[in-house]
N, C-alpha and C. Protein backbone atom coordinates (compact mmCIF):
# COMPACT_ATOMS: atom_id res chain seq x y z
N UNK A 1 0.84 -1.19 0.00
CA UNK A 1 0.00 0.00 0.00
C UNK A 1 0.88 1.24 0.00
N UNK A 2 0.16 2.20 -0.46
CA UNK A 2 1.08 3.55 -0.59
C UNK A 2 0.15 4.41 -0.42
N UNK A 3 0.74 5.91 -0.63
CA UNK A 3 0.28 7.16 -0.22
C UNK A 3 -0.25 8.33 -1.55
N UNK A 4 0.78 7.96 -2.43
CA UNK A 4 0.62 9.02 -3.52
C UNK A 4 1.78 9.78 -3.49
N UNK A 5 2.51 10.39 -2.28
CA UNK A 5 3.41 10.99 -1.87
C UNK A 5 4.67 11.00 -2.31
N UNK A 6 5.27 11.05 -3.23
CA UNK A 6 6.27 11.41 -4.16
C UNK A 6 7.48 11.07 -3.05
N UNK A 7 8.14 10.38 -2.50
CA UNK A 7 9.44 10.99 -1.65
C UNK A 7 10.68 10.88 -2.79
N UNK A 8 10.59 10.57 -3.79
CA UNK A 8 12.23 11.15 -4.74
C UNK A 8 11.65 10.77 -6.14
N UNK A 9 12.42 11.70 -6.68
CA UNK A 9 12.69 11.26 -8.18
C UNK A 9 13.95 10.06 -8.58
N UNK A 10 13.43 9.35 -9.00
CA UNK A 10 14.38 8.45 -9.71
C UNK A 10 14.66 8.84 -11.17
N UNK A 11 15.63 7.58 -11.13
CA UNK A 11 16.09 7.61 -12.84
C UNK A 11 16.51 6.29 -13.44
N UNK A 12 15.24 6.00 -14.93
CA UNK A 12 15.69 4.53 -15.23
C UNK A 12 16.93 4.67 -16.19
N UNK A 13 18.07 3.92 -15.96
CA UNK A 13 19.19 3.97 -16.26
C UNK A 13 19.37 2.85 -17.20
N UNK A 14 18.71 2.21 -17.30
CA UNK A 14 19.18 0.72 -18.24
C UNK A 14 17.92 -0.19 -18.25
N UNK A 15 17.97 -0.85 -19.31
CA UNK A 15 16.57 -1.29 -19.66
C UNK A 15 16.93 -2.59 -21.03
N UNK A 16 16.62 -3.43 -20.26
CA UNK A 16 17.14 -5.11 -20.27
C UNK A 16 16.29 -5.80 -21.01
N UNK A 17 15.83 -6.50 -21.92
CA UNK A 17 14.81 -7.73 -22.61
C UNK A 17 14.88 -8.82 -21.44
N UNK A 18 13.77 -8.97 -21.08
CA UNK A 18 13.73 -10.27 -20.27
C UNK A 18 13.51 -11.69 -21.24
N UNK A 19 13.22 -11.26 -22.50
CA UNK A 19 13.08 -12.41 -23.13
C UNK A 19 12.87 -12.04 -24.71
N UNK A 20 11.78 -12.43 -25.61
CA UNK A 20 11.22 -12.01 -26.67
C UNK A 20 11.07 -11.10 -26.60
N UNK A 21 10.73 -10.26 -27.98
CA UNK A 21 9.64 -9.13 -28.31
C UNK A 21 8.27 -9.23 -27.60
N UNK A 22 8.04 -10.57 -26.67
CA UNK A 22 6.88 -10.24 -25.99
C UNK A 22 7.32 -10.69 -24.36
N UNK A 23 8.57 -10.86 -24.54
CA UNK A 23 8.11 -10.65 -22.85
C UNK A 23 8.43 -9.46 -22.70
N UNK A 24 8.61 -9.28 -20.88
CA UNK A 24 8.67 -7.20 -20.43
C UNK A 24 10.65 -7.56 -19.96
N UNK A 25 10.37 -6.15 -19.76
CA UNK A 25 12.13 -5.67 -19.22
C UNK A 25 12.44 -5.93 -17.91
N UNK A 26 13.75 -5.67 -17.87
CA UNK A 26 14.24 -5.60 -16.35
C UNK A 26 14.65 -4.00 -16.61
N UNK A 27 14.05 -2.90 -15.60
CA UNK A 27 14.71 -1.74 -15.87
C UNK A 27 15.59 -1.58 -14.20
N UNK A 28 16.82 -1.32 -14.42
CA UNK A 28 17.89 -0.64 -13.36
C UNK A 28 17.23 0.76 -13.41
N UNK A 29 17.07 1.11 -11.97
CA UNK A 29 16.56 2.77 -11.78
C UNK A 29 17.44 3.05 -10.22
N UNK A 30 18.16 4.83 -11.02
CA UNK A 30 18.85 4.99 -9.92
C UNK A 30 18.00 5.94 -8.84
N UNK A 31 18.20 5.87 -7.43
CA UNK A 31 16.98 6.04 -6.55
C UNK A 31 17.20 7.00 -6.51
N UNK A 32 18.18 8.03 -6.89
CA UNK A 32 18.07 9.54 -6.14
C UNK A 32 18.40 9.83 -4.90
N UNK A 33 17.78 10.46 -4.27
CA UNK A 33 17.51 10.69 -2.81
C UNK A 33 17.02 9.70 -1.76
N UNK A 34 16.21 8.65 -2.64
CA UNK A 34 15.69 7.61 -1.86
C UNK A 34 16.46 6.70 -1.08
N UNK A 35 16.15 6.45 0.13
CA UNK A 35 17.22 5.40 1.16
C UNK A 35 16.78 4.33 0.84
N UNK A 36 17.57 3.46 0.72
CA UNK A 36 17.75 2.05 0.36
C UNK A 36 18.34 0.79 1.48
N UNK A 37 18.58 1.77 2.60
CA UNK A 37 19.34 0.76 3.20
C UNK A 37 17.97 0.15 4.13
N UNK A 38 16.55 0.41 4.13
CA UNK A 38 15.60 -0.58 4.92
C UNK A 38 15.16 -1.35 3.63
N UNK A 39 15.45 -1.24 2.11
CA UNK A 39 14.59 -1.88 0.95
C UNK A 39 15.19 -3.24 1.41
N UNK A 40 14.54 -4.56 0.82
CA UNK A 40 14.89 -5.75 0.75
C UNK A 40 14.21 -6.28 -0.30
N UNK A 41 15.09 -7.33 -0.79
CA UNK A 41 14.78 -7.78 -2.30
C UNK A 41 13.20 -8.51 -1.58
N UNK A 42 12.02 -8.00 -2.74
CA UNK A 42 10.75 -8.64 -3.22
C UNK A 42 10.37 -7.30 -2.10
N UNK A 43 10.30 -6.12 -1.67
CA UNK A 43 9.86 -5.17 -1.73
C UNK A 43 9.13 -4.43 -2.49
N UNK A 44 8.25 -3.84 -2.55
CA UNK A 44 7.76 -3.10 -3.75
C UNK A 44 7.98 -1.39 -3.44
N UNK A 45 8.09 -0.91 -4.59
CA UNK A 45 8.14 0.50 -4.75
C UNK A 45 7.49 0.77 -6.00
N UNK A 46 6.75 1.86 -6.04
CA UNK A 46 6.18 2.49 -7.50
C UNK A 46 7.09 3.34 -8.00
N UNK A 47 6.84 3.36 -9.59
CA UNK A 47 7.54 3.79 -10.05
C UNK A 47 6.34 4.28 -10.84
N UNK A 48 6.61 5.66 -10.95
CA UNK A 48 4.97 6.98 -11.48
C UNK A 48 4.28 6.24 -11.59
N UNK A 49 3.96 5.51 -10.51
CA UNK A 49 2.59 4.64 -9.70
C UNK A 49 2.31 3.39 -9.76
N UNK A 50 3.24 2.87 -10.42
CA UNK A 50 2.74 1.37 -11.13
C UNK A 50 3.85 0.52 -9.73
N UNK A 51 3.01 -0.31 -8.97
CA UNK A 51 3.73 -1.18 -8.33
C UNK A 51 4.58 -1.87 -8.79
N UNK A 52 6.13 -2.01 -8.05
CA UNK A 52 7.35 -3.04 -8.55
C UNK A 52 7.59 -3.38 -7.78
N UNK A 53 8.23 -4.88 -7.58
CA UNK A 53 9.08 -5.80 -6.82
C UNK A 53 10.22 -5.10 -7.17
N UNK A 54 11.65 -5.40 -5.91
CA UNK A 54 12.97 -5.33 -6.33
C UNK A 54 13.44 -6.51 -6.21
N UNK A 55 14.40 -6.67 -7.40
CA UNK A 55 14.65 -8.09 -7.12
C UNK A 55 16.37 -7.88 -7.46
N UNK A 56 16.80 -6.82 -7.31
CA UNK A 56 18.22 -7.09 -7.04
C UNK A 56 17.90 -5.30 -6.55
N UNK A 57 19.68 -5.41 -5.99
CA UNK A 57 19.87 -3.61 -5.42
C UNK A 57 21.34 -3.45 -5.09
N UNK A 58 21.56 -2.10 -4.70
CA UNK A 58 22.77 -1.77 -4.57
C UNK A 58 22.55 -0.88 -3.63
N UNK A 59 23.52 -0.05 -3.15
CA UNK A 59 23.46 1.05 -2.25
C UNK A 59 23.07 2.30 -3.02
N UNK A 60 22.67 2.73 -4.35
CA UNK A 60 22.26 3.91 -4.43
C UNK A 60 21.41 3.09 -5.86
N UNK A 61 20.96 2.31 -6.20
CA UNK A 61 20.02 1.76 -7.17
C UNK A 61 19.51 0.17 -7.27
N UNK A 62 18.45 -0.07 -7.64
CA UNK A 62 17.56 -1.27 -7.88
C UNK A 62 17.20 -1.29 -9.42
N UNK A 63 16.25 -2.55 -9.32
CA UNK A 63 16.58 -3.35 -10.33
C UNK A 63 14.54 -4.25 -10.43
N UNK A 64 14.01 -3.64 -11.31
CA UNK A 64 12.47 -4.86 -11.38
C UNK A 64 12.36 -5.15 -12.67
N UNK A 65 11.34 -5.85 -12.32
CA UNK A 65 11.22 -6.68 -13.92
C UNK A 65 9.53 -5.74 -13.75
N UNK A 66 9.97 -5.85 -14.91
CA UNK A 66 7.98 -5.25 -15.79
C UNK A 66 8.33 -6.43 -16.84
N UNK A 67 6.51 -6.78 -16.44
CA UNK A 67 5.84 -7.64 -17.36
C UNK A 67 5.27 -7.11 -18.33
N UNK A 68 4.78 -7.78 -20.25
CA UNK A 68 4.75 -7.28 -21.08
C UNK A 68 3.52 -6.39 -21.13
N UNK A 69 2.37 -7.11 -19.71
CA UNK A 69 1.12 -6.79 -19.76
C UNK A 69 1.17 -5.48 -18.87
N UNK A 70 2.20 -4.76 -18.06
CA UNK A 70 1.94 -3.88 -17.44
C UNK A 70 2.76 -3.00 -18.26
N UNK A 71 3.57 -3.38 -19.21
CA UNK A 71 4.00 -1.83 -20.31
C UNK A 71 3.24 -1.60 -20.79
N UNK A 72 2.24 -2.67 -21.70
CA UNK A 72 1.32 -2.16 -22.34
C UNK A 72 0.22 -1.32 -21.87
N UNK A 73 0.17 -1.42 -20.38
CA UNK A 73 -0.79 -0.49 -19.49
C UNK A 73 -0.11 0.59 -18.89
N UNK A 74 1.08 0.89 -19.39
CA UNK A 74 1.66 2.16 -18.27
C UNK A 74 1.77 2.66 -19.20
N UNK A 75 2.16 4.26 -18.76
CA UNK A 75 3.27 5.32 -19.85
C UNK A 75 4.57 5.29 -18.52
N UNK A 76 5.67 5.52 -19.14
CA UNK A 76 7.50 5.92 -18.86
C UNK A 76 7.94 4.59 -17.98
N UNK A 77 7.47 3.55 -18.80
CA UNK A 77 8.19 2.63 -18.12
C UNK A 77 9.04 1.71 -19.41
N UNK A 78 9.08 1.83 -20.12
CA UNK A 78 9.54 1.86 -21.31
C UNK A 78 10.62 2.72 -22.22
N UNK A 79 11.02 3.35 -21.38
CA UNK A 79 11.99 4.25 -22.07
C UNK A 79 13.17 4.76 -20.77
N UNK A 80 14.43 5.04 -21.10
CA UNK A 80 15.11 5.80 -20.03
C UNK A 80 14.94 7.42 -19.72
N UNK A 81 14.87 7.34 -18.16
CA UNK A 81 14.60 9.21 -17.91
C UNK A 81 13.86 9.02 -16.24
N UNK A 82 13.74 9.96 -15.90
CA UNK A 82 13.01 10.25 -14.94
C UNK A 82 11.72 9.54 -14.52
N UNK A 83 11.24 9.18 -13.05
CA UNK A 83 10.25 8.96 -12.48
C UNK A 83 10.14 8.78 -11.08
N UNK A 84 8.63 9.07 -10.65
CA UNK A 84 8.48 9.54 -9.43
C UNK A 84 8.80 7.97 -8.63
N UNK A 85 9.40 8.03 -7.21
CA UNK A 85 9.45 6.57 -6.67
C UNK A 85 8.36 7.03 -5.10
N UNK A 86 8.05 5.95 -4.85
CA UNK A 86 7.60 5.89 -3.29
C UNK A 86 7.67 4.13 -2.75
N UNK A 87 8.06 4.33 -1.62
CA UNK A 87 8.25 2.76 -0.86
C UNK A 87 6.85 2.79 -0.68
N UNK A 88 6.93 1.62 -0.09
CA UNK A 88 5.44 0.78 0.90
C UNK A 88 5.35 1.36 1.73
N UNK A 89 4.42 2.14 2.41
CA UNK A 89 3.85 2.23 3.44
C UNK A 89 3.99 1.57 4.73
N UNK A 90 4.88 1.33 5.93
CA UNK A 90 4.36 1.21 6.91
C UNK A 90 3.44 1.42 7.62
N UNK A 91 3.21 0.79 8.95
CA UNK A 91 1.82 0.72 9.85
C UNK A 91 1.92 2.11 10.73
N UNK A 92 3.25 3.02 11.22
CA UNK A 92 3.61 3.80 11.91
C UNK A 92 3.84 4.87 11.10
N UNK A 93 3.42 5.09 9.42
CA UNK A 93 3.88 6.47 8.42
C UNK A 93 2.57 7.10 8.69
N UNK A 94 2.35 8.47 8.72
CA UNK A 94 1.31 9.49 8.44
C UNK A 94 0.88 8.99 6.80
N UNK A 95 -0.47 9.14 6.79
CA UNK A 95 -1.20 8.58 5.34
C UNK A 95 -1.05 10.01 5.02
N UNK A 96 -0.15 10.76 4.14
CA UNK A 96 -0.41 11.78 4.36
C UNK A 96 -0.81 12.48 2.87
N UNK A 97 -1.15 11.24 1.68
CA UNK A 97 -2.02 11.21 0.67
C UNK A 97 -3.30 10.45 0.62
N UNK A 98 -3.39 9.73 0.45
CA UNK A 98 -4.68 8.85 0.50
C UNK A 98 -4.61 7.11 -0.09
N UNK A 99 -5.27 6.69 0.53
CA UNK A 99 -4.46 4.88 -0.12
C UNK A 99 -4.98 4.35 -1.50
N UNK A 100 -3.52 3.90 -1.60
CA UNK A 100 -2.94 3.56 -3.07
C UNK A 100 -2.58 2.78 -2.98
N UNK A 101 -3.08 1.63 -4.30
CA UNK A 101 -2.68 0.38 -4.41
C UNK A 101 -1.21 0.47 -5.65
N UNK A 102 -1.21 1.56 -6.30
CA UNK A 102 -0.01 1.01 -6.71
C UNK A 102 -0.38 0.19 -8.53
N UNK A 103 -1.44 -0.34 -8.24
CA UNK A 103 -2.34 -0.99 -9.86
C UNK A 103 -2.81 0.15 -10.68
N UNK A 104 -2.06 0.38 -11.87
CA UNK A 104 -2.87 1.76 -12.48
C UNK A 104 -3.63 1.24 -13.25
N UNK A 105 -5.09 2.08 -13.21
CA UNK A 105 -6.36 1.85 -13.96
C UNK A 105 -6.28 1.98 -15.18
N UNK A 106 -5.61 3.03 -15.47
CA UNK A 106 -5.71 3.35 -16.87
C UNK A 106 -4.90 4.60 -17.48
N UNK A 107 -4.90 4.51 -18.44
CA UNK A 107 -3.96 5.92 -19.33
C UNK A 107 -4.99 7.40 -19.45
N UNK A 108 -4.37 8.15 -18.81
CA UNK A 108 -5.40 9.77 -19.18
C UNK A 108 -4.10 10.01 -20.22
N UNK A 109 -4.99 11.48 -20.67
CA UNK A 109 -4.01 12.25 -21.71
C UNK A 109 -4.06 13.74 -21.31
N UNK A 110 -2.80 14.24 -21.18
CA UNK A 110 -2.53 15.53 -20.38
C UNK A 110 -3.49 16.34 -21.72
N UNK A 111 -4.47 17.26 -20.97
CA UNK A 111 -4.90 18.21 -22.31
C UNK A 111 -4.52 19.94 -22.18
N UNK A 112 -4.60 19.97 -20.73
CA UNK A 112 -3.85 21.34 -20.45
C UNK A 112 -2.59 21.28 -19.37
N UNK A 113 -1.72 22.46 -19.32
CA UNK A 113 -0.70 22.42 -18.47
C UNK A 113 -0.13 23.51 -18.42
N UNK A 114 -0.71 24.32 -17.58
CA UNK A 114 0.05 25.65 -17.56
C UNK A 114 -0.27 26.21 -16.51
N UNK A 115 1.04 27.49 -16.20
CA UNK A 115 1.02 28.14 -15.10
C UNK A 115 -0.12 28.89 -14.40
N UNK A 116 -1.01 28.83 -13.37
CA UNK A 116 -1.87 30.04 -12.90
C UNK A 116 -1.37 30.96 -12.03
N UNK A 117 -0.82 31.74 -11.87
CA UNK A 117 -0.28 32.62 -10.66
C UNK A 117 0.65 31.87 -10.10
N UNK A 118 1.00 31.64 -8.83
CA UNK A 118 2.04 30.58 -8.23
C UNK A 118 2.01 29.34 -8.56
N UNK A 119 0.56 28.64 -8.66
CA UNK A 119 -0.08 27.10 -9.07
C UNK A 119 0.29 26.89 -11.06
N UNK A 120 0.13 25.30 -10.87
CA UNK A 120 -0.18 25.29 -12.32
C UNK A 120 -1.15 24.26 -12.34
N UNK A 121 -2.08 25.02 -13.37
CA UNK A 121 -3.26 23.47 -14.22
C UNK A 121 -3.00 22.60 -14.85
N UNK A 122 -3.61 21.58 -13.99
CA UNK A 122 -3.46 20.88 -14.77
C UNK A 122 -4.76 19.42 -15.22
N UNK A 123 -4.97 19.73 -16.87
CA UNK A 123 -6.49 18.95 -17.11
C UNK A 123 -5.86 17.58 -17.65
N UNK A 124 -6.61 16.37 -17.40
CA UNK A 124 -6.46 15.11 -18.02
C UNK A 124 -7.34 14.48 -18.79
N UNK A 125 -7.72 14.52 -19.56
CA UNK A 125 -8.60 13.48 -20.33
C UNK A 125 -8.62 12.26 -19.82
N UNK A 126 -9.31 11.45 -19.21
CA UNK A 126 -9.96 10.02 -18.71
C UNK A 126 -10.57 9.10 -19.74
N UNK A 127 -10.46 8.49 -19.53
CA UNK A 127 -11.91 7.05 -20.57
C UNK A 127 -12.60 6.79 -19.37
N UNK A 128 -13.55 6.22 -20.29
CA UNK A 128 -14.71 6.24 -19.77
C UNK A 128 -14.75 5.35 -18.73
N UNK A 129 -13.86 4.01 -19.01
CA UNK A 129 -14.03 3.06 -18.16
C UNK A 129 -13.52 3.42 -16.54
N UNK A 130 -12.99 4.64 -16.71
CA UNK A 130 -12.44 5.63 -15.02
C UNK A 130 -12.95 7.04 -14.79
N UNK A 131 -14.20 7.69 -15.83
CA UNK A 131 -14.57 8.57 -15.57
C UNK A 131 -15.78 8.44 -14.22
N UNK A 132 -16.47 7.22 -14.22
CA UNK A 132 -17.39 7.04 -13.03
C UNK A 132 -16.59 7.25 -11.72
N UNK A 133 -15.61 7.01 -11.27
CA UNK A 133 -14.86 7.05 -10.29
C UNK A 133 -14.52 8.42 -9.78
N UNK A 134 -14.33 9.28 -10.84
CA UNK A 134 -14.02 10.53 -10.37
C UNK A 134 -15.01 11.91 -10.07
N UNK A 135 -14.18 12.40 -9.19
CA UNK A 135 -15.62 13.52 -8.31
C UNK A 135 -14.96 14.42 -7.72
N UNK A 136 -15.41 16.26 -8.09
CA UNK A 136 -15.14 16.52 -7.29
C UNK A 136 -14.67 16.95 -6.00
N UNK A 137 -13.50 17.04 -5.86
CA UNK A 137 -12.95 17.28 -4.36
C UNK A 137 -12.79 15.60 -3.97
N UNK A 138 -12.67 14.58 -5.01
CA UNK A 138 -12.23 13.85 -4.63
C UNK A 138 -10.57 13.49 -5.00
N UNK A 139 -10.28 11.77 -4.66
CA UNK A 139 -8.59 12.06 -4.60
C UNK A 139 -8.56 11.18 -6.28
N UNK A 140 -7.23 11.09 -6.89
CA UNK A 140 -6.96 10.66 -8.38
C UNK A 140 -5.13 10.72 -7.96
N UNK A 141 -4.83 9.59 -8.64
CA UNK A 141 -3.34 9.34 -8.68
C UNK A 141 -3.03 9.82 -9.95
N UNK A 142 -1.76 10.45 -10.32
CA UNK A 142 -1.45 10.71 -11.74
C UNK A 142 -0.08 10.81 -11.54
N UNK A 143 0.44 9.55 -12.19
CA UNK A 143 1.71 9.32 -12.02
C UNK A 143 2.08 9.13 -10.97
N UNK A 144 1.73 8.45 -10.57
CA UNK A 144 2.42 8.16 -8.82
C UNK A 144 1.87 9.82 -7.74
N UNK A 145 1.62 10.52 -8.15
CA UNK A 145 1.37 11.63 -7.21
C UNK A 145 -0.05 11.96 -6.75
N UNK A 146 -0.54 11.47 -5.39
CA UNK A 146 -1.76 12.01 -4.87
C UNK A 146 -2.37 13.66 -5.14
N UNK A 147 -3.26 13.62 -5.75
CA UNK A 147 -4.09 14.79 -6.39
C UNK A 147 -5.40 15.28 -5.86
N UNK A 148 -5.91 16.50 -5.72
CA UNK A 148 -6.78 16.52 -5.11
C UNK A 148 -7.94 16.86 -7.03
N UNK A 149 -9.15 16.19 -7.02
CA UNK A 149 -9.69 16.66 -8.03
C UNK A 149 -10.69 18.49 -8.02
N UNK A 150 -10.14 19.21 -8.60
CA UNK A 150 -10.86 20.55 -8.89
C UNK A 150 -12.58 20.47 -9.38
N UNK A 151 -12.40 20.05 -10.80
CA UNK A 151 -13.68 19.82 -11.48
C UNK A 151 -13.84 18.65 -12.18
N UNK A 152 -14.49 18.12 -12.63
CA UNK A 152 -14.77 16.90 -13.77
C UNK A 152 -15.88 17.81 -14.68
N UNK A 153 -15.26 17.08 -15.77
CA UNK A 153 -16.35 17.52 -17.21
C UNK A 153 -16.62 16.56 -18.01
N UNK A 154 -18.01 15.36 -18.14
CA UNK A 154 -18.07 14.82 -18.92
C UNK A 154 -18.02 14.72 -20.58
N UNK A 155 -17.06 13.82 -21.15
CA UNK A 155 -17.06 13.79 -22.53
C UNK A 155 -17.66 13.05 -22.70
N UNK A 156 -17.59 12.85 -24.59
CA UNK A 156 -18.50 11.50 -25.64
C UNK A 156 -17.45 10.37 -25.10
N UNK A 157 -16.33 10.22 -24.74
CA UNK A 157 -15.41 9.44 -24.56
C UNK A 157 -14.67 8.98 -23.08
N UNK A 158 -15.45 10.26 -22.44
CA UNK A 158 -15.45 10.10 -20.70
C UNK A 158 -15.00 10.96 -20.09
N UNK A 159 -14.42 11.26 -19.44
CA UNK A 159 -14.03 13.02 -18.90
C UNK A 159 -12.93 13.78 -19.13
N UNK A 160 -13.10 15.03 -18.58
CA UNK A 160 -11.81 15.76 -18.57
C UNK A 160 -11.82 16.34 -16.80
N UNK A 161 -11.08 15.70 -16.14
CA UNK A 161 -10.73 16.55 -14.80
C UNK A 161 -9.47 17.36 -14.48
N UNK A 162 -9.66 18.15 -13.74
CA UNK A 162 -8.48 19.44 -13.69
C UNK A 162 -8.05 19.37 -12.19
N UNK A 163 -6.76 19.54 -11.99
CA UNK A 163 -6.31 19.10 -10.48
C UNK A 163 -5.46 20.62 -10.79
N UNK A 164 -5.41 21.13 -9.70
CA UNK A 164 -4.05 22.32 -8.78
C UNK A 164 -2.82 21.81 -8.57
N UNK A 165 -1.78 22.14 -9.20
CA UNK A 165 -0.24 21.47 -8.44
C UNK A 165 0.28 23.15 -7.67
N UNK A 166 0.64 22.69 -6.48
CA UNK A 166 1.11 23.90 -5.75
C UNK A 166 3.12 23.69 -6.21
N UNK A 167 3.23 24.95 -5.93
CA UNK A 167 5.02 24.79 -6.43
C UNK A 167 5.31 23.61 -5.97
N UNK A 168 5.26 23.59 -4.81
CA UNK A 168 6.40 22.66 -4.10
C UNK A 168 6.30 21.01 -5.21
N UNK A 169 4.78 20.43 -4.86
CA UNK A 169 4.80 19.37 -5.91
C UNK A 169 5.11 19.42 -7.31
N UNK A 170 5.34 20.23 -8.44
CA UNK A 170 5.72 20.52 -9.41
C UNK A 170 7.32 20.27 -9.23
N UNK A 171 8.04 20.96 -8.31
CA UNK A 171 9.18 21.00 -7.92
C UNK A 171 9.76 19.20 -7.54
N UNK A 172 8.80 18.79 -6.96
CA UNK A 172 9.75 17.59 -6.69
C UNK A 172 9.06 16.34 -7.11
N UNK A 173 8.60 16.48 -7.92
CA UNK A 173 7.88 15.33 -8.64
C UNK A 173 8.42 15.20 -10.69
N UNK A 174 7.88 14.88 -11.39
CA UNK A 174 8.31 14.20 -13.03
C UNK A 174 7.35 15.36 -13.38
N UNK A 175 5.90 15.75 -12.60
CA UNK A 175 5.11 16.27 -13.33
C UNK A 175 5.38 17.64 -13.98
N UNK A 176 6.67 18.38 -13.43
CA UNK A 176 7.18 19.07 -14.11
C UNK A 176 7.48 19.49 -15.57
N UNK A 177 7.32 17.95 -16.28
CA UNK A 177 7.99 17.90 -17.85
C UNK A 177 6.66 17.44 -18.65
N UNK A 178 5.43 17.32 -17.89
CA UNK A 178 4.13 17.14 -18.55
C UNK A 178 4.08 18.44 -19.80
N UNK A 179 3.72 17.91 -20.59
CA UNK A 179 3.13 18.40 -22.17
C UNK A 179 1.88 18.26 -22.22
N UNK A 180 1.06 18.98 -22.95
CA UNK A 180 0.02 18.49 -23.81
C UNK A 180 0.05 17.26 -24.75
N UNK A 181 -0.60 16.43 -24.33
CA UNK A 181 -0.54 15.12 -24.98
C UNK A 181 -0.03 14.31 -24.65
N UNK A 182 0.63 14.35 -23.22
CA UNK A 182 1.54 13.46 -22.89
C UNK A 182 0.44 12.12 -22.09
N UNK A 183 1.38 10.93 -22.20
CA UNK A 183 0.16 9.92 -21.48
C UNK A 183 0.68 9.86 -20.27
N UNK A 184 -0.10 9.42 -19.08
CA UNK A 184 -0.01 9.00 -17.84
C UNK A 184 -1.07 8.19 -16.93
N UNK A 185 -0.31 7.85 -16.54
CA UNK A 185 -0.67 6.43 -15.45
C UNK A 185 -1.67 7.17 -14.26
N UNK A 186 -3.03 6.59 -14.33
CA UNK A 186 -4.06 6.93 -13.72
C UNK A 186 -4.41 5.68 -12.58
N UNK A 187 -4.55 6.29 -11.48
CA UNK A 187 -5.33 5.07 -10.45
C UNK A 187 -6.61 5.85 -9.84
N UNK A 188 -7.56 5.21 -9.75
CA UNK A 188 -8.87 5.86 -9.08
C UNK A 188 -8.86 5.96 -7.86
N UNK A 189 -9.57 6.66 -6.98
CA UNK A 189 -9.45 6.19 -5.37
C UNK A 189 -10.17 4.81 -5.56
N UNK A 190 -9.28 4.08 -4.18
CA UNK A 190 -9.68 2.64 -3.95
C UNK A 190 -11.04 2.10 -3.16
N UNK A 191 -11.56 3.67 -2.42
CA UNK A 191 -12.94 3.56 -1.75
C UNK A 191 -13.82 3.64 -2.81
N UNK A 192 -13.56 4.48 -3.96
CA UNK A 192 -14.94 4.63 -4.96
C UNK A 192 -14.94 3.27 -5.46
N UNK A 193 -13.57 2.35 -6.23
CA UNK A 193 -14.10 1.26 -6.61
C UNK A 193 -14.82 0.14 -5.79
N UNK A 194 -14.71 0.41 -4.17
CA UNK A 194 -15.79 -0.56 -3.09
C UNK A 194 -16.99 -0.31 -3.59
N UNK A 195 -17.07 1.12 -3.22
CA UNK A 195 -18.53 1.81 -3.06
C UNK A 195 -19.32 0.78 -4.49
N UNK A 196 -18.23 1.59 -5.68
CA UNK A 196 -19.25 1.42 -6.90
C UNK A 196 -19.65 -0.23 -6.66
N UNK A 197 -18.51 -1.21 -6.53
CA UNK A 197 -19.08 -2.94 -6.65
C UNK A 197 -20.25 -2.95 -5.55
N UNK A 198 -20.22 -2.25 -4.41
CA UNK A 198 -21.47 -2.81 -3.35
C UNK A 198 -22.66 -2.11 -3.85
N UNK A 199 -22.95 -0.99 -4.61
CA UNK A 199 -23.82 -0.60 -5.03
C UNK A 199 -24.49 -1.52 -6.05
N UNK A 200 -23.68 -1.97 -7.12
CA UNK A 200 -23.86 -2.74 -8.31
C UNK A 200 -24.61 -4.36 -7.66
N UNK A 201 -24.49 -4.83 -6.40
CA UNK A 201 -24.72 -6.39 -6.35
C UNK A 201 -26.27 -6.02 -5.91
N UNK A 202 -27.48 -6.76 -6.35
CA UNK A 202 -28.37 -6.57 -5.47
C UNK A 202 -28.78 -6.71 -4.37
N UNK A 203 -30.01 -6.16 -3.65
CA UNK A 203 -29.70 -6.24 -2.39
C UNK A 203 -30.04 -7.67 -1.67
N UNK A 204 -30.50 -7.96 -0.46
CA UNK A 204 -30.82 -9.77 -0.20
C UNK A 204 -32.54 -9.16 0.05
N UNK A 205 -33.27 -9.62 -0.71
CA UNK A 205 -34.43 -9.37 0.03
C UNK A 205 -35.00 -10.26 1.41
């Protein structure tokens, strides 16, 4: 489990064939700032949100395998450069984003990104199959970083929601180098997908 909470930027440094053109990689990512000396191999850490095992490490970098089925569902895990990391959650950390599994739902598409006064906007295009989830003043992962949602606007294709980045998160997060058009790794809050399944079963008469 995780937070959303950005604690370093990493960097994938090398990027391995685990097998065929269809299996996934082993990417080496160097941790940055991140401490390594409590990680232990089969740990997980996200990487701009997508849960990883480590299965090798060093004192200033690690080492996971991505499977072919979770490249095909992420954006920047596939290429070398920058990304946001966060460990697991302990029982004794302040939740001091909101809980995250780490499984991204799905790909948004950055549609705006620009400065407002100190803040910058920023809008995502959703599908449909993750626009029910979102609300509101509710929470949305984007790229590994806990978000608070501004507005939602339904499309023919499913929404567009707009989140606030205050400096500081701009500053120490990937979301810095967001474009228009760029893709990213979406997770819904994990209470709306309860809510929505207990709503959906009928009731016992």
């Amino acid at each position: 489990m995780f937070t959303g909470i950005v604690a370093a930027i990493g960097k994938i440094t090398d990027i391995s064939p685990l097998g065929d053109v269809q299996a996934g990689h082993r990417l080496t990512v160097d941790a940055g700032t991140l401490p390594l000396t409590d990680v232990a191999l089969g740990d997980s850490i996200t990487l701009n949100g997508a849960c990883m095992t480590v299965v090798t490490k060093t004192d200033r970098s690690f080492q996971v395998d991505v499977s072919r089925e979770s490249l095909n569902c992420t954006s920047g895990l596939d290429r070398l450069g920058e990304v946001n990391l966060e460990k697991a959650v302990t029982l004794s950390e302040r939740l001091g984003g909101h809980l995250v599994s780490g499984h991204v739902d799905g790909l948004g598409e950055v549609v705006t990104f620009e400065p407002v006064g100190e803040s910058w906007l920023l809008v995502v295009a959703a599908p449909k199959s993750l626009a029910r989830y979102l609300a509101f003043k509710g929470s949305i992962v984007v790229n590994g970083v806990s978000l608070t949602v501004n507005s939602v606007t339904d499309t023919a294709t499913g929404c567009e929601f707009s989140v606030n980045l205050i400096p500081h998160t701009v500053q120490v997060t990937t979301l810095k180098h967001l474009q228009k058009g760029a893709k990213v790794n979406l997770e819904v809050d994990l209470i709306a997908r309860y809510v929505e399944r207990m709503l959906s079963l009928p009731r016992d008469s």
